[in-house]
Protein backbone atom coordinates (compact mmCIF):
# COMPACT_ATOMS: atom_id res chain seq x y z
CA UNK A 1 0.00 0.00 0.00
CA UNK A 2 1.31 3.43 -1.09
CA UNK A 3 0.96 6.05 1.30
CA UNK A 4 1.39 10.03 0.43
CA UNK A 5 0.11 13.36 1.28
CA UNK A 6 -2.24 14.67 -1.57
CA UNK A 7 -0.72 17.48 -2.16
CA UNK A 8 2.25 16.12 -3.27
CA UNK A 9 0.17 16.01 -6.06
CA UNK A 10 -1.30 18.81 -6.21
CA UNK A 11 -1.15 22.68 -5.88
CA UNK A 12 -4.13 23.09 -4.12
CA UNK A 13 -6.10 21.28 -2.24
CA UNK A 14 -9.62 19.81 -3.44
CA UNK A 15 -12.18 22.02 -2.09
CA UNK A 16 -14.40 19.10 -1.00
CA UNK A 17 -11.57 17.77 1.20
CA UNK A 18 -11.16 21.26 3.76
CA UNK A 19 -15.13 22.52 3.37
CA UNK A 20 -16.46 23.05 6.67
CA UNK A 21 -19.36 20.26 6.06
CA UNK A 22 -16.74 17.46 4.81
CA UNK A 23 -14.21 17.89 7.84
CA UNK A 24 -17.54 18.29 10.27
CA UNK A 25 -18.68 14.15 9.12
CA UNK A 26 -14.69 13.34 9.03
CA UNK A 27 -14.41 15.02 12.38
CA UNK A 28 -17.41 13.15 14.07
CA UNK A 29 -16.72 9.81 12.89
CA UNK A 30 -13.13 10.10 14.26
CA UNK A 31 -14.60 11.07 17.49
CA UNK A 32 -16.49 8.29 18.01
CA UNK A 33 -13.66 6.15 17.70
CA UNK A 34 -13.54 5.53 13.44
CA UNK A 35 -11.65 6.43 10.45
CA UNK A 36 -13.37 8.21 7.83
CA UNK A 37 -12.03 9.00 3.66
CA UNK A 38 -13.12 10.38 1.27
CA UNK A 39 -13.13 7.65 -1.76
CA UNK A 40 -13.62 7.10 -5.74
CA UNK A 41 -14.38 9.41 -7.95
CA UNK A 42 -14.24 12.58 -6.36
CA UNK A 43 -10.49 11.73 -5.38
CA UNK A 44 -9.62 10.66 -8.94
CA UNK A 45 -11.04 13.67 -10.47
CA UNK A 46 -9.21 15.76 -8.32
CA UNK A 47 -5.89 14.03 -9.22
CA UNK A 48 -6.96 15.22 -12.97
CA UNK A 49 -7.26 18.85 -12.25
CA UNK A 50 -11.52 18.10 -12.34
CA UNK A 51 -14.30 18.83 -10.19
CA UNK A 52 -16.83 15.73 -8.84
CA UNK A 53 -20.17 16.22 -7.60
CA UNK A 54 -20.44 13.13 -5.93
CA UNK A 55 -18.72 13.13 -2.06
CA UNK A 56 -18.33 9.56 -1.16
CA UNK A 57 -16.97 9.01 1.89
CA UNK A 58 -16.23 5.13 3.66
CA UNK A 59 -15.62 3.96 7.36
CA UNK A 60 -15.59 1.25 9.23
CA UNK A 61 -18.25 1.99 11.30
CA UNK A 62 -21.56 0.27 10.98
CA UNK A 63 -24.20 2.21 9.92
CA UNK A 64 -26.42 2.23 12.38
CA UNK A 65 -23.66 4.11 14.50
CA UNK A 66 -22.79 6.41 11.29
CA UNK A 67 -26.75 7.32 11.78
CA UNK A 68 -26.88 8.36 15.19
CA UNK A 69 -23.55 9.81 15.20
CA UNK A 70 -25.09 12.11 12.29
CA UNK A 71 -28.51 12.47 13.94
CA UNK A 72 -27.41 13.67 17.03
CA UNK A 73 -25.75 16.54 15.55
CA UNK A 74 -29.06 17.43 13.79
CA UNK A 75 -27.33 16.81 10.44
CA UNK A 76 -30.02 15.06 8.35
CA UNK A 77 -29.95 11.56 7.18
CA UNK A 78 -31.42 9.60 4.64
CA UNK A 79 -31.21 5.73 3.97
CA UNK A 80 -30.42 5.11 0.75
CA UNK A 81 -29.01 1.93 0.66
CA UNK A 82 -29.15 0.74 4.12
CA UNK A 83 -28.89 -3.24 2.31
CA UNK A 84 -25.43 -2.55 1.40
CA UNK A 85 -24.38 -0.06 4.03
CA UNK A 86 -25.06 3.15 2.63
CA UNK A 87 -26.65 6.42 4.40
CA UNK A 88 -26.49 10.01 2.81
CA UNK A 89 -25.85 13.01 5.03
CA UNK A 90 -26.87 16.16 3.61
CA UNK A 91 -25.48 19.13 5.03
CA UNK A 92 -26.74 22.58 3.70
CA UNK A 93 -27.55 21.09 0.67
CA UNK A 94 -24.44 19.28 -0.04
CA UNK A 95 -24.82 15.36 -0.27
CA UNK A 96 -22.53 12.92 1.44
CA UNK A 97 -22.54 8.97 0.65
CA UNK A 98 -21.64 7.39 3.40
CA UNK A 99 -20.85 3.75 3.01
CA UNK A 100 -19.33 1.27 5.65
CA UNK A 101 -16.20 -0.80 4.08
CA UNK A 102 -17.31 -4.30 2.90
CA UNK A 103 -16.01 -7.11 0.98
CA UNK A 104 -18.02 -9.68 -1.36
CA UNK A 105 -19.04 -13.11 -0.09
CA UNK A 106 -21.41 -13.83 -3.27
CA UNK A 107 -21.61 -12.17 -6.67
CA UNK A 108 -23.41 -13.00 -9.54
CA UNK A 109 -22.89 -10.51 -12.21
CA UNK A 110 -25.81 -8.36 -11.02
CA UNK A 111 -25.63 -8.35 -7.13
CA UNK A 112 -23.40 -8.77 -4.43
CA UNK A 113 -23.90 -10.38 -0.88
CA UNK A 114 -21.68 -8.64 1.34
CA UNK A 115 -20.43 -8.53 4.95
CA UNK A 116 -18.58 -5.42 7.08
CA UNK A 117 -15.13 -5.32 7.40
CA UNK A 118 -12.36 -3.13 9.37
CA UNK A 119 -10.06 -3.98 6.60
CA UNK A 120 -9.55 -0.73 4.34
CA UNK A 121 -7.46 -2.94 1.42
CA UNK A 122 -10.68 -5.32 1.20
CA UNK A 123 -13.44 -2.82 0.66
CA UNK A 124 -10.98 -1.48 -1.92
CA UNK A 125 -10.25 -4.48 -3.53
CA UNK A 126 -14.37 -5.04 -4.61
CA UNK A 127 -13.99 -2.38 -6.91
CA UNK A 128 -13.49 -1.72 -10.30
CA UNK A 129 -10.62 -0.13 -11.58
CA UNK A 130 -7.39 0.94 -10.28
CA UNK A 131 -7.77 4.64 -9.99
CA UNK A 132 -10.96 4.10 -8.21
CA UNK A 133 -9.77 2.31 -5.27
CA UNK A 134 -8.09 5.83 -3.86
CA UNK A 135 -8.94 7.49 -0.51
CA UNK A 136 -7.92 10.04 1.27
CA UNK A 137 -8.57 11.01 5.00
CA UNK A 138 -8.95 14.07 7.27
CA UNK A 139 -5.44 14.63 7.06
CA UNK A 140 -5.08 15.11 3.24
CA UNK A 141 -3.09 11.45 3.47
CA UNK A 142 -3.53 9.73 0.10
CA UNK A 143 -3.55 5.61 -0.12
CA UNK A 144 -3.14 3.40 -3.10
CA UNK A 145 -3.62 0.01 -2.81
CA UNK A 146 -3.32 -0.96 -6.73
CA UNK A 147 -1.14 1.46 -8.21
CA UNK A 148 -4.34 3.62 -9.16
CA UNK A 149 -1.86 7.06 -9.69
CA UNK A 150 0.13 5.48 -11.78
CA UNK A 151 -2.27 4.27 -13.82
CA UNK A 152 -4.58 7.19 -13.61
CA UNK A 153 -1.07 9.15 -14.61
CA UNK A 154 -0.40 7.36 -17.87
CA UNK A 155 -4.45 7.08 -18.50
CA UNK A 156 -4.29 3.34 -17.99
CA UNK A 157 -7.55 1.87 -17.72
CA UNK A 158 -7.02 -1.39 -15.63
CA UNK A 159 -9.09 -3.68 -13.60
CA UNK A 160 -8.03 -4.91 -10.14
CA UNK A 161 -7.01 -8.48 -9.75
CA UNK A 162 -8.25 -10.58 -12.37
CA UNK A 163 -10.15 -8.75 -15.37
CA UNK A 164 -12.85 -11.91 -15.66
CA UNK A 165 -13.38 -12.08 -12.15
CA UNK A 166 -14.17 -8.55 -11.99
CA UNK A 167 -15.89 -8.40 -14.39
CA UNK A 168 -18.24 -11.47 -13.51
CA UNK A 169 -19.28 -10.21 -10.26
CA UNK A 170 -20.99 -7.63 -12.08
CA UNK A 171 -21.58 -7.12 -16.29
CA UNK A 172 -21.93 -3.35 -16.30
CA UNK A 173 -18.34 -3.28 -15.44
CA UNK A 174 -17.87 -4.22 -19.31
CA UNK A 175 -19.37 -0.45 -20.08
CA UNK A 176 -17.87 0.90 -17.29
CA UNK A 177 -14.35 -0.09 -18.84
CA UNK A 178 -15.37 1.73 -21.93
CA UNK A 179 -16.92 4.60 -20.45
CA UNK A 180 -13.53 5.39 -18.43
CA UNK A 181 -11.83 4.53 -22.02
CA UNK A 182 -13.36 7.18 -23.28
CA UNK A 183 -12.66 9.60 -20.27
CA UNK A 184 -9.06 8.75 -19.66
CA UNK A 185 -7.59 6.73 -22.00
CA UNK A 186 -4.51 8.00 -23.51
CA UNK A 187 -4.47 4.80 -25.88
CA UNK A 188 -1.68 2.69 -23.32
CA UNK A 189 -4.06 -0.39 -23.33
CA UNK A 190 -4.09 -3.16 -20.36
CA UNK A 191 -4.82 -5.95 -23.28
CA UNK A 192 -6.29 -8.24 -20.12
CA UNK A 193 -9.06 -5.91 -19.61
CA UNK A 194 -10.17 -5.03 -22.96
CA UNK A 195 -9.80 -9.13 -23.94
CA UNK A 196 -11.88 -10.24 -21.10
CA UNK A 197 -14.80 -7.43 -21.87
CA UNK A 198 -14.66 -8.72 -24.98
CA UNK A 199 -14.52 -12.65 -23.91
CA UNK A 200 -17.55 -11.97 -21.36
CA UNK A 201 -20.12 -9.73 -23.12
CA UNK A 202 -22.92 -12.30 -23.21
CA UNK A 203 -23.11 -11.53 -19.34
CA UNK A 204 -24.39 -7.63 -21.05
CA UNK A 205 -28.12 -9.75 -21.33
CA UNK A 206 -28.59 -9.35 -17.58
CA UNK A 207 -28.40 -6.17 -16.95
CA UNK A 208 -31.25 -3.75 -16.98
CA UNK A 209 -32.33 -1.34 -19.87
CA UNK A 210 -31.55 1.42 -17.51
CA UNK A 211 -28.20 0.82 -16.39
CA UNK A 212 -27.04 0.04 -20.01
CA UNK A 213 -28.33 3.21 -21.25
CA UNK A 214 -26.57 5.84 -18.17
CA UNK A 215 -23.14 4.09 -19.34
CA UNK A 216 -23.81 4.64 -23.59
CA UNK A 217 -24.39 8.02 -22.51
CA UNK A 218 -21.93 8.85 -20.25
CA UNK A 219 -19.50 7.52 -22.60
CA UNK A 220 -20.90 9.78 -25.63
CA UNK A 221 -20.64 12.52 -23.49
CA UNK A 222 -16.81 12.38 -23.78
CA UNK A 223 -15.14 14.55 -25.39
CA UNK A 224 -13.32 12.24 -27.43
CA UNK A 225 -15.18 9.29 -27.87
CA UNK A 226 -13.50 7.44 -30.73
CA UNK A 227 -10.97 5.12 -29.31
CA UNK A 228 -13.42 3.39 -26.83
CA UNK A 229 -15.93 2.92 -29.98
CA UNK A 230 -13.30 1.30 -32.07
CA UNK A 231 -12.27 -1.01 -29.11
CA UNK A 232 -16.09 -1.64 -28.81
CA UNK A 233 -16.46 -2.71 -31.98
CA UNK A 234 -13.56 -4.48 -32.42
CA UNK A 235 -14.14 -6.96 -29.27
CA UNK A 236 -17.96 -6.78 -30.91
CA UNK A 237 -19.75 -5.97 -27.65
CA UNK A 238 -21.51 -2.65 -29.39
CA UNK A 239 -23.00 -5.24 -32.26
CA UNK A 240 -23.94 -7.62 -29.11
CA UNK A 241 -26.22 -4.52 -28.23
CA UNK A 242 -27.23 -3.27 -31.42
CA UNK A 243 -26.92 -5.94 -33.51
CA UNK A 244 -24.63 -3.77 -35.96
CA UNK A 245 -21.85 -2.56 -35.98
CA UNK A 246 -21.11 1.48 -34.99
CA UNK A 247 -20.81 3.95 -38.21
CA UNK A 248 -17.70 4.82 -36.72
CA UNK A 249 -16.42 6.55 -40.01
CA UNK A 250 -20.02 9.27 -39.94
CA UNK A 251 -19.27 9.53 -36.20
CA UNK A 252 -15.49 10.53 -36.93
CA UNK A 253 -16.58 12.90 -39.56
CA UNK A 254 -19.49 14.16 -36.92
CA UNK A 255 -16.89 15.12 -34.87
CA UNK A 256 -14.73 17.02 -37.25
CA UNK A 257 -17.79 19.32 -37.91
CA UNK A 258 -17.02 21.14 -34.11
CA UNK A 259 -20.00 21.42 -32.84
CA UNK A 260 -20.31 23.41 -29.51
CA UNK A 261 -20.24 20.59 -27.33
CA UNK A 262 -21.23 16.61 -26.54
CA UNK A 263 -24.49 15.81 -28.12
CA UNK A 264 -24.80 11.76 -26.80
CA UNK A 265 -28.06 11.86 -28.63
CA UNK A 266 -27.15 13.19 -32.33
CA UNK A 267 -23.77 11.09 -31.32
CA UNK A 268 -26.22 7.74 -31.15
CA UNK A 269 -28.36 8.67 -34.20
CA UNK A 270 -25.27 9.24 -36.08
CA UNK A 271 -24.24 5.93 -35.23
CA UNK A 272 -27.03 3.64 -35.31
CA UNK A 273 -29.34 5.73 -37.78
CA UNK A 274 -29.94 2.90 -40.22
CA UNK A 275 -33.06 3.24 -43.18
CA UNK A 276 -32.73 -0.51 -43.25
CA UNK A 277 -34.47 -1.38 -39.58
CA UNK A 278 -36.65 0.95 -37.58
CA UNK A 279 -35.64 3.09 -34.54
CA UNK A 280 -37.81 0.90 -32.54
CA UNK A 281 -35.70 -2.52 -33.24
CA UNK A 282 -32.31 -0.51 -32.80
CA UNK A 283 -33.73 0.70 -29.45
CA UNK A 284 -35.03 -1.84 -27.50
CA UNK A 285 -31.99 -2.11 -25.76
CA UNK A 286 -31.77 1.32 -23.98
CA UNK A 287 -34.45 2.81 -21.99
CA UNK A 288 -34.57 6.93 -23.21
CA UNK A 289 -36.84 9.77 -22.81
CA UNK A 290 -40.17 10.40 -24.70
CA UNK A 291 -38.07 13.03 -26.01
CA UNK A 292 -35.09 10.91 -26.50
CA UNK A 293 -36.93 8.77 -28.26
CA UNK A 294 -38.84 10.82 -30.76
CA UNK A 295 -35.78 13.06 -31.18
CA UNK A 296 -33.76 9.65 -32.72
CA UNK A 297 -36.91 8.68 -34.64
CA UNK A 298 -36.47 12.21 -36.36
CA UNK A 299 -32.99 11.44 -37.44
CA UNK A 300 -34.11 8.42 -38.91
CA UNK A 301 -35.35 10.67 -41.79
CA UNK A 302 -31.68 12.30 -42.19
CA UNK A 303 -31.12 10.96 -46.08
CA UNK A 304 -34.69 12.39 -47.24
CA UNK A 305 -33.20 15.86 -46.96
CA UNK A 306 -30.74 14.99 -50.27
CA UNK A 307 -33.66 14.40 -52.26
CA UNK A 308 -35.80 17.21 -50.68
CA UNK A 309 -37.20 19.62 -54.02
CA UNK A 310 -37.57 22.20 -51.89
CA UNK A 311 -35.66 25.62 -50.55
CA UNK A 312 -33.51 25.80 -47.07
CA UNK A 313 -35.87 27.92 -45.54
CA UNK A 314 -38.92 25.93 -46.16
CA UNK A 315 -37.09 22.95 -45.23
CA UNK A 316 -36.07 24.83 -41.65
CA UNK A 317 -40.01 26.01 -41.31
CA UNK A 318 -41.42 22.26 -42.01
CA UNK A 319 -39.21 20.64 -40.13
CA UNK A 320 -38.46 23.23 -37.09
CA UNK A 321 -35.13 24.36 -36.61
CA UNK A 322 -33.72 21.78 -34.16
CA UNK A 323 -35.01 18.77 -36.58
CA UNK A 324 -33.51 20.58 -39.58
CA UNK A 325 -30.21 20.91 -37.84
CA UNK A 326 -30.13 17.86 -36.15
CA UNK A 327 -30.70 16.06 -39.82
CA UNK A 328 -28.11 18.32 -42.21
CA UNK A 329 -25.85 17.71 -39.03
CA UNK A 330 -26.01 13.79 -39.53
CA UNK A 331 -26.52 14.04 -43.53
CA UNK A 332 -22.74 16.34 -44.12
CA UNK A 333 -21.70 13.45 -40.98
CA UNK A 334 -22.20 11.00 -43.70
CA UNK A 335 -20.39 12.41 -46.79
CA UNK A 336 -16.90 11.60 -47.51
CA UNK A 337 -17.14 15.14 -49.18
CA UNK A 338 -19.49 17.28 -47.18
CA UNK A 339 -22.00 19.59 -49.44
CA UNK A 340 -20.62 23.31 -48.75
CA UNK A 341 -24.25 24.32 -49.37
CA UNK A 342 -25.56 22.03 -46.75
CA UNK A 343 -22.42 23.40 -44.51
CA UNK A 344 -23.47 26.85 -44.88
CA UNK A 345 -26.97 26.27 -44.41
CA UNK A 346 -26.31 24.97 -40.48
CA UNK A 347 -25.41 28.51 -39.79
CA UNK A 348 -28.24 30.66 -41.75
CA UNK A 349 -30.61 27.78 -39.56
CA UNK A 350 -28.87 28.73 -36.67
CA UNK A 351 -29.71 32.44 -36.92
CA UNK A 352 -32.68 32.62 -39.25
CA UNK A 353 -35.77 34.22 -37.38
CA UNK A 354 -38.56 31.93 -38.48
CA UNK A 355 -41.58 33.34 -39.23
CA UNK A 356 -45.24 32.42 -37.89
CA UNK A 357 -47.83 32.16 -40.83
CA UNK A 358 -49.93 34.79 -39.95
CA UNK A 359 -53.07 33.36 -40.79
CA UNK A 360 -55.27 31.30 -38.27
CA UNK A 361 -58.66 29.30 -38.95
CA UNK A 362 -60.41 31.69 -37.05
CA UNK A 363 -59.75 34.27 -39.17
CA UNK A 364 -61.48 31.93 -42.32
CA UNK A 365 -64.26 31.63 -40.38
CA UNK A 366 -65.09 35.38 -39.88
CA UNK A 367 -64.39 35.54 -43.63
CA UNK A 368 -67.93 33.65 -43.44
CA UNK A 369 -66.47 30.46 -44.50
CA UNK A 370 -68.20 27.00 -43.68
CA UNK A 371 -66.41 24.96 -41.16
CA UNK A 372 -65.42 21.89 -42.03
CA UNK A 373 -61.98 20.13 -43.78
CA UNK A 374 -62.30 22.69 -46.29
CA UNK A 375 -61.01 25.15 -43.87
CA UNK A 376 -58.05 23.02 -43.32
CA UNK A 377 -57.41 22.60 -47.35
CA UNK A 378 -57.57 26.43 -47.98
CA UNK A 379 -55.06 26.85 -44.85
CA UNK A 380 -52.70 24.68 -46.15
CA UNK A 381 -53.04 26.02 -49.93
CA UNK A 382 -52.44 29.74 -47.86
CA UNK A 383 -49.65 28.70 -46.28
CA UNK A 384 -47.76 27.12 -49.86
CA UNK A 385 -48.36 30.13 -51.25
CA UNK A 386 -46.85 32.11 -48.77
CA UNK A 387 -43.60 30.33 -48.12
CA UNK A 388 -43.73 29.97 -52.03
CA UNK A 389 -43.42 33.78 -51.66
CA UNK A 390 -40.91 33.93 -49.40
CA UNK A 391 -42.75 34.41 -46.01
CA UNK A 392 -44.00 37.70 -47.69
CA UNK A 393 -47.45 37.83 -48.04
CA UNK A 394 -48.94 39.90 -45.03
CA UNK A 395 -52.61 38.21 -43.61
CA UNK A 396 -54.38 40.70 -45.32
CA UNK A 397 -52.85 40.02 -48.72
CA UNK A 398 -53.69 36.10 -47.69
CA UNK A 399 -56.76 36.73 -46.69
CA UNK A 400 -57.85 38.60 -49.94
CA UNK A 401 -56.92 35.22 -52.14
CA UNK A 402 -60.17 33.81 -49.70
């Protein structure tokens, strides 16, 4: 075990480590006889030069204690996963996992049967990778138990122990290899790892729609994405979910455009958008939005805009502008040559005021006409004729070809 102060490390120290609220839990734990660190993500970020905004903290002191400690101090608690030894203290707002250190007795690739332990290497041996088995305590003291800085150093994403044993006590650990790819990865590969995700992803049918679809995501919120999609499709575990293979190349070339940030959702239509099966039998295996959902079905319709006979603008006011741009977005993704027209249309959507056709059913009506579908016939042969114009055509110049 590899023992150093944190900010030997670091210029400053994490702000989560000396706030008032952190060293208040740290402070009462210790009192009452306990060690307390802060552990995970929140110290691995910090070893990046990144915020977290999730304070986990472990101990070896049963939970039941951790919730009276906490109680009598008025600081409010909530039980969030009293099964596995988890309470949340929230403290002006700020949330604090508390978890008490635990190693496996059972797994089986879904759930884990655990027991308490005093034994600080243990708890940090049950999890994942490397770089996430850091803590720190009170005292700004840093401990590694698996090499995690060095790894995290040369962006080495490696899993503790034995890849397949890992990775069998629990199957979202496959995703969770490629999510952190996609993070941290500086392309140094641990070849163990990536074989045994790719040996074990039949074990990716037990897990729930909802877990799969946080970790596809997260890991097309990265900024650079690309290396963890080509190892995902080369060890075939993104076909194993979609039953195709990523359009890596479009995604590549979606990239290149420079859009203002990560779009996970024009990221997944650009890469599973396929004419030849329907956005329903691509998407079974991810549980999205409403929104999610209807926004992916619209970029199913991407290749209609080549063939479109009709002007930008009227193609922007059909289609609204975030379909429009979401479509010549993924349409220029899959050119080899990208249209300059299309190109320069993304920014005249971007900043084109679209108009409102100024003419309303009501105001056929108190023109004295019947109601009925012929009032919905002459409002669509209204509007043609003004977007054939241009947008020009004021109501009353509409209203006088009643």
């Amino acid at each position: 075990m590899h023992k150093q102060l944190l900010s030997t490390y670091l210029n400053t120290t994490p702000a989560w480590l000396v706030d008032e609220r952190s060293q208040r839990i740290l402070s009462l734990i210790r009192k009452a006889g306990g060690e307390a660190r802060f552990v995970g993500g929140c110290v691995r970020d910090a070893l990046l030069g990144a915020t977290s905004e999730d304070l986990d903290i472990c101990t070896e002191v049963k939970p039941a204690t951790v919730i009276k400690l906490l109680e009598n101090r008025g600081i409010k608690v909530i039980p969030t996963g009293l099964a596995h030894g988890t309470v949340t203290a929230v403290i002006d707002g700020q949330h604090f996992e508390i978890t008490t250190l635990r190693e496996d007795v059972k797994t089986d690739g879904r759930h884990a049967t655990v027991r308490y332990t005093d034994d600080w290497q243990k708890d940090a041996a049950r999890r994942d990778f490397t770089f996430n088995a850091l803590s720190v305590d009170a005292s700004g003291y840093l401990y590694d138990y698996f090499t995690g800085i060095e790894d995290l150093k040369s962006g080495l994403v490696r899993f503790i122990g034995e890849p397949e044993s890992r990775i069998k006590e629990d199957y979202l650990r496959i995703l969770r290899y490629f999510r952190f790819l996609a993070r941290y990865s500086s392309s140094d590969l641990h070849q163990a790892s990536l074989q045994a995700c790719g040996a074990l992803k039949t074990g990716l049918e037990s897990l729930s729609r909802e877990r799969v679809t946080k970790e596809i995501i997260g890991l097309l919120c990265a900024e650079s994405p690309m290396l963890a999609l080509r190892l995902m499709n080369e060890t075939q575990v993104w076909e194993f979910l979609f039953d195709k293979p990523p359009a890596l190349s479009n995604l590549q070339r979606l990239l290149e455009l420079q859009l203002e940030k990560p779009d996970p959702i024009l990221r997944l239509g650009c890469l599973i958008a396929d004419e030849q099966r329907s956005p329903q039998e691509v998407l079974s295996t991810l549980r999205l939005s409403k929104a999610q959902i209807n926004r992916l079905a619209d970029l199913w319709d991407f290749k209609k805009l080549s063939s479109a006979q009709r002007e930008t603008t009227e193609l922007i006011y059909r289609l609204g502008r975030g379909r429009y741009l979401d479509q010549v977005t993924l349409l220029l993704a899959s050119q080899e040559e990208p249209d300059v027209k299309l190109l320069s249309s993304i920014e005249f959507a971007q900043n084109w005021e679209i108009p409102e056709f100024p003419v309303t059913g009501q105001d056929l009506l108190d023109k004295e006409m019947v109601a009925g579908p012929e009032i919905r016939i002459k409002l669509q042969e209204l509007e043609q004729y003004w977007i054939d114009e241009g947008f020009r055509p004021t109501k009353e110049m509409l209203l006088q070809r009643h």
